[in-house]
Protein backbone atom coordinates (compact mmCIF):
# COMPACT_ATOMS: atom_id res chain seq x y z
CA UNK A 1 23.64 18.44 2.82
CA UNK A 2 26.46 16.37 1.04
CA UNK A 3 24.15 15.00 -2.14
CA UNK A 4 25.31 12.23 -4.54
CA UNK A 5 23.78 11.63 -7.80
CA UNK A 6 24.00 8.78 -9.90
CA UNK A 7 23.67 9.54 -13.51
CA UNK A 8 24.09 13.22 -12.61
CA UNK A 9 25.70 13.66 -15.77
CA UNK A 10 22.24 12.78 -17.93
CA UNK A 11 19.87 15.07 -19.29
CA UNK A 12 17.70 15.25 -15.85
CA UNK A 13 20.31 14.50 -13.68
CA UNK A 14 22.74 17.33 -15.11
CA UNK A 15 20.05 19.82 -13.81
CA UNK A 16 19.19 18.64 -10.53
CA UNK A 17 23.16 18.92 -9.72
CA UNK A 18 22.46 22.68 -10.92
CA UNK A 19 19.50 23.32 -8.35
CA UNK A 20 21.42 21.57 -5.62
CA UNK A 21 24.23 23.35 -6.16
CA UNK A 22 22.06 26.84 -5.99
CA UNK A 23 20.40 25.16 -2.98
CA UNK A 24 23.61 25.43 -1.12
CA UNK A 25 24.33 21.66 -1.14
CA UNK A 26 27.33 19.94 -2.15
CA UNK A 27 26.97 17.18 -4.81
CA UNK A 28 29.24 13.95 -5.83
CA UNK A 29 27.87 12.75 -9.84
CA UNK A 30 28.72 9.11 -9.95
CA UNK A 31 28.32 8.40 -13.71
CA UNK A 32 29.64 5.91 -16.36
CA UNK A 33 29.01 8.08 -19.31
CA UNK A 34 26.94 5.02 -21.42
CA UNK A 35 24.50 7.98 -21.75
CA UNK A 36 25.54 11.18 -19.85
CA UNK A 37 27.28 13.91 -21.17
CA UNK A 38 30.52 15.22 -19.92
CA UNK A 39 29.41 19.00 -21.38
CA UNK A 40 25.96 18.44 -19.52
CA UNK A 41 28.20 19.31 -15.92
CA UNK A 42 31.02 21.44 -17.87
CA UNK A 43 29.50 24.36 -16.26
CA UNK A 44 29.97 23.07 -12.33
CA UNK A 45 33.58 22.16 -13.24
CA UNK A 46 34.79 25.47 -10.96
CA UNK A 47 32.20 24.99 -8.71
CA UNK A 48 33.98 24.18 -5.35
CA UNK A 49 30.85 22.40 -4.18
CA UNK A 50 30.80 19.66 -6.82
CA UNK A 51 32.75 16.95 -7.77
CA UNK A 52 32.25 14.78 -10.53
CA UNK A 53 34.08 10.88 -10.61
CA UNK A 54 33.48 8.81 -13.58
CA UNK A 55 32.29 5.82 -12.26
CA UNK A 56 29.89 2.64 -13.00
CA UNK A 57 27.62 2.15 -9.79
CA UNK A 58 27.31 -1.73 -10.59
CA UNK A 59 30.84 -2.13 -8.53
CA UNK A 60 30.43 -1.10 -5.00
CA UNK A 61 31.21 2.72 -3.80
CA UNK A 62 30.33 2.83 -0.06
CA UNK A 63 33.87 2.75 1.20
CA UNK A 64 35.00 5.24 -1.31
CA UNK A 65 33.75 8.55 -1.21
CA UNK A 66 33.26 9.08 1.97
CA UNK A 67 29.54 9.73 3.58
CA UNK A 68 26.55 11.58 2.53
CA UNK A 69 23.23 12.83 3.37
CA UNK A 70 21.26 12.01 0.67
CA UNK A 71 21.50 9.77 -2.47
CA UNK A 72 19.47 10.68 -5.69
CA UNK A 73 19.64 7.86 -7.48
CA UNK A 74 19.01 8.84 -11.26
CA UNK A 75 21.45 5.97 -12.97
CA UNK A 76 20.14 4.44 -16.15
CA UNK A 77 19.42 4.80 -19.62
CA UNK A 78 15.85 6.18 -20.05
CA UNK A 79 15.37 6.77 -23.86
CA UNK A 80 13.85 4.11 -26.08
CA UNK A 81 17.03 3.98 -28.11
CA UNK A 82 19.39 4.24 -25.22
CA UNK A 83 17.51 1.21 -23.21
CA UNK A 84 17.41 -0.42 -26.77
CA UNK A 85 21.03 -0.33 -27.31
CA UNK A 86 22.24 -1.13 -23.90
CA UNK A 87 19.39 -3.47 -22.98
CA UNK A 88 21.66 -5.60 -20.80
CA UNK A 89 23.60 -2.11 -18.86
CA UNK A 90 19.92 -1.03 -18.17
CA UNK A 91 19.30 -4.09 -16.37
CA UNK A 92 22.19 -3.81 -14.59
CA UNK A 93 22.27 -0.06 -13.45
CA UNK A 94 18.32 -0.94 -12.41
CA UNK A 95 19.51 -3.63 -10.30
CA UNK A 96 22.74 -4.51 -9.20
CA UNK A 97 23.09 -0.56 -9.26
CA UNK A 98 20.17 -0.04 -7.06
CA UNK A 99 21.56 -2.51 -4.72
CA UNK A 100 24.86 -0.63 -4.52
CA UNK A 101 23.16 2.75 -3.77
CA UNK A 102 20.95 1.11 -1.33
CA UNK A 103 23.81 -0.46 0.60
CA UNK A 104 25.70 2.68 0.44
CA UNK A 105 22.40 5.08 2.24
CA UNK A 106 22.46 1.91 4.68
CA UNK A 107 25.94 1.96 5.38
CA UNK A 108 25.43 6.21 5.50
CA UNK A 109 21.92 6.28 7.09
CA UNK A 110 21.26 8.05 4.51
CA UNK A 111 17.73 8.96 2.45
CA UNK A 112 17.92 7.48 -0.73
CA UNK A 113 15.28 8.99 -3.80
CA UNK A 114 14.87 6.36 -6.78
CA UNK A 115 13.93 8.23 -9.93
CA UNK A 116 11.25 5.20 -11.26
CA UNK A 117 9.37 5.87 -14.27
CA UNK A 118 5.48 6.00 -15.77
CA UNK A 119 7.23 2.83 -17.53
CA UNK A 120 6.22 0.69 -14.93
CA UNK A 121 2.42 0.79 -15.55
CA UNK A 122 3.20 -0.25 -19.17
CA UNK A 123 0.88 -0.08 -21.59
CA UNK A 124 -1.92 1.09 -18.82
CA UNK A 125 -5.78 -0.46 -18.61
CA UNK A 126 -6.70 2.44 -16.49
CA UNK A 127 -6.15 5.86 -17.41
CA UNK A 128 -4.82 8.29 -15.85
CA UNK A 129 -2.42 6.48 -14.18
CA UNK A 130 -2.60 6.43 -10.27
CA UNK A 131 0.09 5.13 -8.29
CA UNK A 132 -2.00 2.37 -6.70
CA UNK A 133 -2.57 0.98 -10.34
CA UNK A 134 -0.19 -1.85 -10.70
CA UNK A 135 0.37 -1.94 -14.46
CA UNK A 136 0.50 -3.94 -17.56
CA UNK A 137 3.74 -4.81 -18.90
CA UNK A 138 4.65 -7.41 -21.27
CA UNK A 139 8.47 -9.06 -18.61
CA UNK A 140 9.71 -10.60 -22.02
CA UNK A 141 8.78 -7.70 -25.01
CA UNK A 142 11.66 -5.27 -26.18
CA UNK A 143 10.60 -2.50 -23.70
CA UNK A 144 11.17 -4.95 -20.73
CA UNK A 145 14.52 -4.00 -20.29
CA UNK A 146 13.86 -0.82 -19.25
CA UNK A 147 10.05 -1.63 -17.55
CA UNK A 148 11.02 -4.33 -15.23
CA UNK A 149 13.97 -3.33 -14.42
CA UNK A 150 12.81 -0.38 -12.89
CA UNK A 151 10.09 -1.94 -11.08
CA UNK A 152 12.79 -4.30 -9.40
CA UNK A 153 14.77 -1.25 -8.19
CA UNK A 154 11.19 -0.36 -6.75
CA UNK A 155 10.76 -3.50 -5.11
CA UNK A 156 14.63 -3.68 -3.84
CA UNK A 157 13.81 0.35 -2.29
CA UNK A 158 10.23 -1.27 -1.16
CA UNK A 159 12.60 -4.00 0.88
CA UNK A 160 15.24 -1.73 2.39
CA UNK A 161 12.39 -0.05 3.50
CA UNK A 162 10.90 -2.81 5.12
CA UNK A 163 14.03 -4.79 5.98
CA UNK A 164 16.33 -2.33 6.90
CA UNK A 165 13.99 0.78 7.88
CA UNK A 166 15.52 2.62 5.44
CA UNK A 167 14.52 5.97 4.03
CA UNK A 168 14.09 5.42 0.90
CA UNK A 169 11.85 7.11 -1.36
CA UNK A 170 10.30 6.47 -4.88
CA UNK A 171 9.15 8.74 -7.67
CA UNK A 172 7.70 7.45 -11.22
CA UNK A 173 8.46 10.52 -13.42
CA UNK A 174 6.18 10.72 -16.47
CA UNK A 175 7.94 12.13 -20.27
CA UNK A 176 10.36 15.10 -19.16
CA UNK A 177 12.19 17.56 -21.49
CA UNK A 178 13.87 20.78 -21.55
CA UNK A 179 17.58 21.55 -22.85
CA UNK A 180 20.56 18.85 -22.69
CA UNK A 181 17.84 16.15 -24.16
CA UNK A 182 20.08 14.90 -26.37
CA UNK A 183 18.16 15.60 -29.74
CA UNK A 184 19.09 12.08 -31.41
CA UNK A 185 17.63 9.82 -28.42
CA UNK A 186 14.41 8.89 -29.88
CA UNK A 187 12.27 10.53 -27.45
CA UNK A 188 8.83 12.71 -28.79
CA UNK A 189 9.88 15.98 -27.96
CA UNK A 190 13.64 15.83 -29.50
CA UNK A 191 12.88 14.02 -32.32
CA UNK A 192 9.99 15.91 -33.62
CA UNK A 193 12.19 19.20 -32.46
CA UNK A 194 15.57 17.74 -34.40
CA UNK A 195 13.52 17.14 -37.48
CA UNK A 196 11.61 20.14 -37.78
CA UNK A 197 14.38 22.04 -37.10
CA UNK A 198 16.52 19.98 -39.93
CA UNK A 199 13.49 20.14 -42.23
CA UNK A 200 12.80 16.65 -42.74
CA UNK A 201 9.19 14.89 -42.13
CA UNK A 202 8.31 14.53 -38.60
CA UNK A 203 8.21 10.59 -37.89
CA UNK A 204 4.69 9.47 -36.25
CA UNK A 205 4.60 6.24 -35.35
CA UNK A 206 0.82 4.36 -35.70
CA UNK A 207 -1.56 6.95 -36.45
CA UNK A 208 -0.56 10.20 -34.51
CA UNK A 209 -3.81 9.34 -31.71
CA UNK A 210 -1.63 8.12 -28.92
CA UNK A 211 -1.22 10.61 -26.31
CA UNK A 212 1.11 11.60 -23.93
CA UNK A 213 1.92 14.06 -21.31
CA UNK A 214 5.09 16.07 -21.48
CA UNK A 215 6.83 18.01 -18.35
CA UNK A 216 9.21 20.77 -18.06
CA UNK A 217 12.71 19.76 -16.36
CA UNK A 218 12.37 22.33 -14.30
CA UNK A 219 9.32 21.75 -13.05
CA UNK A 220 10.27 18.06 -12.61
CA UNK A 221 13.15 18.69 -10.95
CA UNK A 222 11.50 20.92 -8.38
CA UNK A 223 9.31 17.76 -7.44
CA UNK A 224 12.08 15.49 -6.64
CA UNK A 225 13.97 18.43 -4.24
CA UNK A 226 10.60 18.39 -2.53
CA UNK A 227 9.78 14.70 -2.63
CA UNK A 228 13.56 14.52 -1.05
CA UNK A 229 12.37 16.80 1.68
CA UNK A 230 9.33 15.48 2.54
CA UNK A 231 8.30 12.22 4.74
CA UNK A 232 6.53 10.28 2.13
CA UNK A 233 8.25 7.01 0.82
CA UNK A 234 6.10 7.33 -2.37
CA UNK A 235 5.35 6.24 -5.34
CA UNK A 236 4.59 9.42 -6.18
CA UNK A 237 3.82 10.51 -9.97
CA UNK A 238 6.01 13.46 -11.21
CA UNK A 239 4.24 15.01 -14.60
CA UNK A 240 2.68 17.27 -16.78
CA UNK A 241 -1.26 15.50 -16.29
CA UNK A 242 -1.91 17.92 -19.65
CA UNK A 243 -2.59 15.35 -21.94
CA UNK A 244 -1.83 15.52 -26.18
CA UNK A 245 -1.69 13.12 -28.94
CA UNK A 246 1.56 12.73 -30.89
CA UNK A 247 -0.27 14.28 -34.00
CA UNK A 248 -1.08 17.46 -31.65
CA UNK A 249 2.34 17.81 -30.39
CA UNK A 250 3.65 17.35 -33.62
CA UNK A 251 1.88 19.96 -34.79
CA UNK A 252 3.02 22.44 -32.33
CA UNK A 253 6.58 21.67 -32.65
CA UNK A 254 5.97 22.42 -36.14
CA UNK A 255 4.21 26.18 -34.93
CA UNK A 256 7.13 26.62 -32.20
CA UNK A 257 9.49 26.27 -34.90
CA UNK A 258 7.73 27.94 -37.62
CA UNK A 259 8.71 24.47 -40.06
CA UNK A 260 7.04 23.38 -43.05
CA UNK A 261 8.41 20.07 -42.54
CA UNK A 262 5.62 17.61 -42.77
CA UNK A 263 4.32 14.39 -41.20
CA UNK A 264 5.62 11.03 -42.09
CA UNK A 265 3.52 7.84 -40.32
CA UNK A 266 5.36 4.71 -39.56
CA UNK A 267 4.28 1.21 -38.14
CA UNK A 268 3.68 1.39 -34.33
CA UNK A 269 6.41 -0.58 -32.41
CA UNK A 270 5.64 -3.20 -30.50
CA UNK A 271 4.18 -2.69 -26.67
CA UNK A 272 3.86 0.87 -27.14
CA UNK A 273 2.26 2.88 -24.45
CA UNK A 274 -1.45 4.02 -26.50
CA UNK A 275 -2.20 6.53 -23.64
CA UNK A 276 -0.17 7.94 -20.73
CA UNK A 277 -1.20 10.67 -18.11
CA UNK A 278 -0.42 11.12 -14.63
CA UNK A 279 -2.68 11.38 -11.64
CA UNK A 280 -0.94 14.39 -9.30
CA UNK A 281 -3.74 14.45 -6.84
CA UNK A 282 -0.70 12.29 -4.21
CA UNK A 283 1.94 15.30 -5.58
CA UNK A 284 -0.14 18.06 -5.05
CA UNK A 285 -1.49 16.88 -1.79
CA UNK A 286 1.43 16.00 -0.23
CA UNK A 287 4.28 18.13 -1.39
CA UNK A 288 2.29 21.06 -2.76
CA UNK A 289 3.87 19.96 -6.23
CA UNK A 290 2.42 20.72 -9.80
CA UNK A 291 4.05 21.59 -12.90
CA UNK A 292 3.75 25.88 -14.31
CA UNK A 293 4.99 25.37 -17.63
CA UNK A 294 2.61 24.28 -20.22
CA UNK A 295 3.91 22.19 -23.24
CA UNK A 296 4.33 25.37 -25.82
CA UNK A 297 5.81 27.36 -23.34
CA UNK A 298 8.39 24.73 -22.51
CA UNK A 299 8.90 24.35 -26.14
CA UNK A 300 9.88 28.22 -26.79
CA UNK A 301 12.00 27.64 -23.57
CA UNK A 302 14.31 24.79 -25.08
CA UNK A 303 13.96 25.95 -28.65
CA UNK A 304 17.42 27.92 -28.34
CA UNK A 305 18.98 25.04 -27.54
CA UNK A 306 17.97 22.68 -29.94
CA UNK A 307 18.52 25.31 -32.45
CA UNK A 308 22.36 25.11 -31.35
CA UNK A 309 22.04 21.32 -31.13
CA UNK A 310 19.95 19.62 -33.73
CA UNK A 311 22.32 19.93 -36.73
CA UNK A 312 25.07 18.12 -35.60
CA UNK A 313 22.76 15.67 -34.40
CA UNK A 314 22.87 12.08 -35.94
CA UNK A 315 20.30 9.43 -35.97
């Protein structure tokens, strides 16, 4: 297939470009750079397959690139401090963005994969989160940006759907991490893995009993390929359903690493998730899909890289 993939230069998106690519598919990255990495793609740069254009998907692209197959459409900021410092680009890439890409697989007849998030059930009243559960989300609170946001671009792939008979496909993809997370983006698993690694205190925020569920990219990434594949328009939850605290995986950065750094706790910011866990039962049953890689085995996996990474990391 000819694949684009918007934000293919991010942490997730960098490595779905690499399993296309060994797939035998060739890929266009449409990407801005507000958050991807040029040295996440350095690798493909040879690759006669893949083509990389630096390029913000809030102006229209149909008529430039030609046609393709298939759109995975991965472009936004996901981190809390990435969505935090470009609050108003986030809104944008969610929506006007989604609009573009959407236009573009009409204009293509192409399929057309959002990449949603377990964002948009908020700060969830049922647990674990199915995808018929419609959420709790504060529109107005400082996470909003990135919450509502992405469930417009759900409700703009809902209406091309409906409107346009387009096939379009959503996935809301639960915390992901691996190498290329860039260890200063205020996610769990890079910040606790940049500070131990640096020796300073890991940062808890509220009292450590939150929890959270934590998949491999690899694992991830093998879900979208098959949720691209398969005839389902979705949602469909992508995740680890192992479920931890941020005290436990705190604690077993610190044993991955072998650190003696120790535990700082801070004031919980506001609207933050107090549980998160994804129900698979849709994944499993319909694309076969579940994650291999439990948490400390994905953490000896990336610990290489953030070895190379975390010291020239800056907060």
């Amino acid at each position: 297939m000819r694949t684009l993939v918007t934000g293919g230069a991010g942490f997730l998106g960098s490595h779905l470009c690499d399993a296309l690519i060994a797939q035998g598919h060739d890929v266009l990255v449409l990407d801005n750079l507000v958050t991807g990495k040029r040295e996440n793609i350095a690798h493909l740069a040879r690759e006669p397959r893949f083509q990389f254009e630096e390029k913000d998907i809030c102006e229209p692209f149909a008529e430039k690139f030609g046609e393709f197959d298939f759109i995975f459409h991965l472009a936004s900021p996901a981190s809390p401090f990435d969505y935090a410092g470009h609050g108003i680009e986030t809104l944008r890439v969610n929506s006007v963005g989604t609009l573009n890409a959407l236009e573009a697989a009409k204009k293509w007849n192409a399929g057309l994969l959002l990449a949603s998030t377990s964002e948009c059930y908020g700060d969830p009243l049922e647990h674990p989160q199915k995808e018929t559960y419609w959420g709790n989300v504060n529109p107005i609170g400082p996470r909003s940006v990135y919450d509502e946001s992405k469930r417009f671009a759900e409700a703009a792939v809902a209406a091309y759907r409906r409107y346009h008979n387009l096939n379009g496909k959503i996935v809301r993809i639960f915390n992901t991490y691996g190498p290329r997370l860039q260890p200063n983006d205020g996610r769990v698993i890079s910040n606790f893995m940049r500070q131990a690694l640096q020796g300073e205190a890991l940062t808890i925020f509220g009292d450590g009993s939150q929890t959270r569920s934590f998949c491999y990219v690899s694992d991830l990434v093998d879900g979208l390929i098959r949720m691209s594949a398969s005839d389902s328009a979705g949602p469909v939850n992508l995740g680890n359903p192992g479920e931890f605290t941020i005290r436990e995986c705190a604690e077993l950065v610190l044993k991955v690493t072998g650190s003696k750094s120790k535990l700082k706790f801070e004031p919980l910011p506001q609207d933050d998730p107090k549980q998160r866990k994804p129900d698979i039962m849709l994944a499993k049953k319909i694309l076969g899909w579940e994650p291999r890689i439990a948490l400390e085995e994905g953490l000896r996996l990336c610990l290489p890289y953030f070895q190379q990474h975390a010291q020239a990391a800056t907060v």
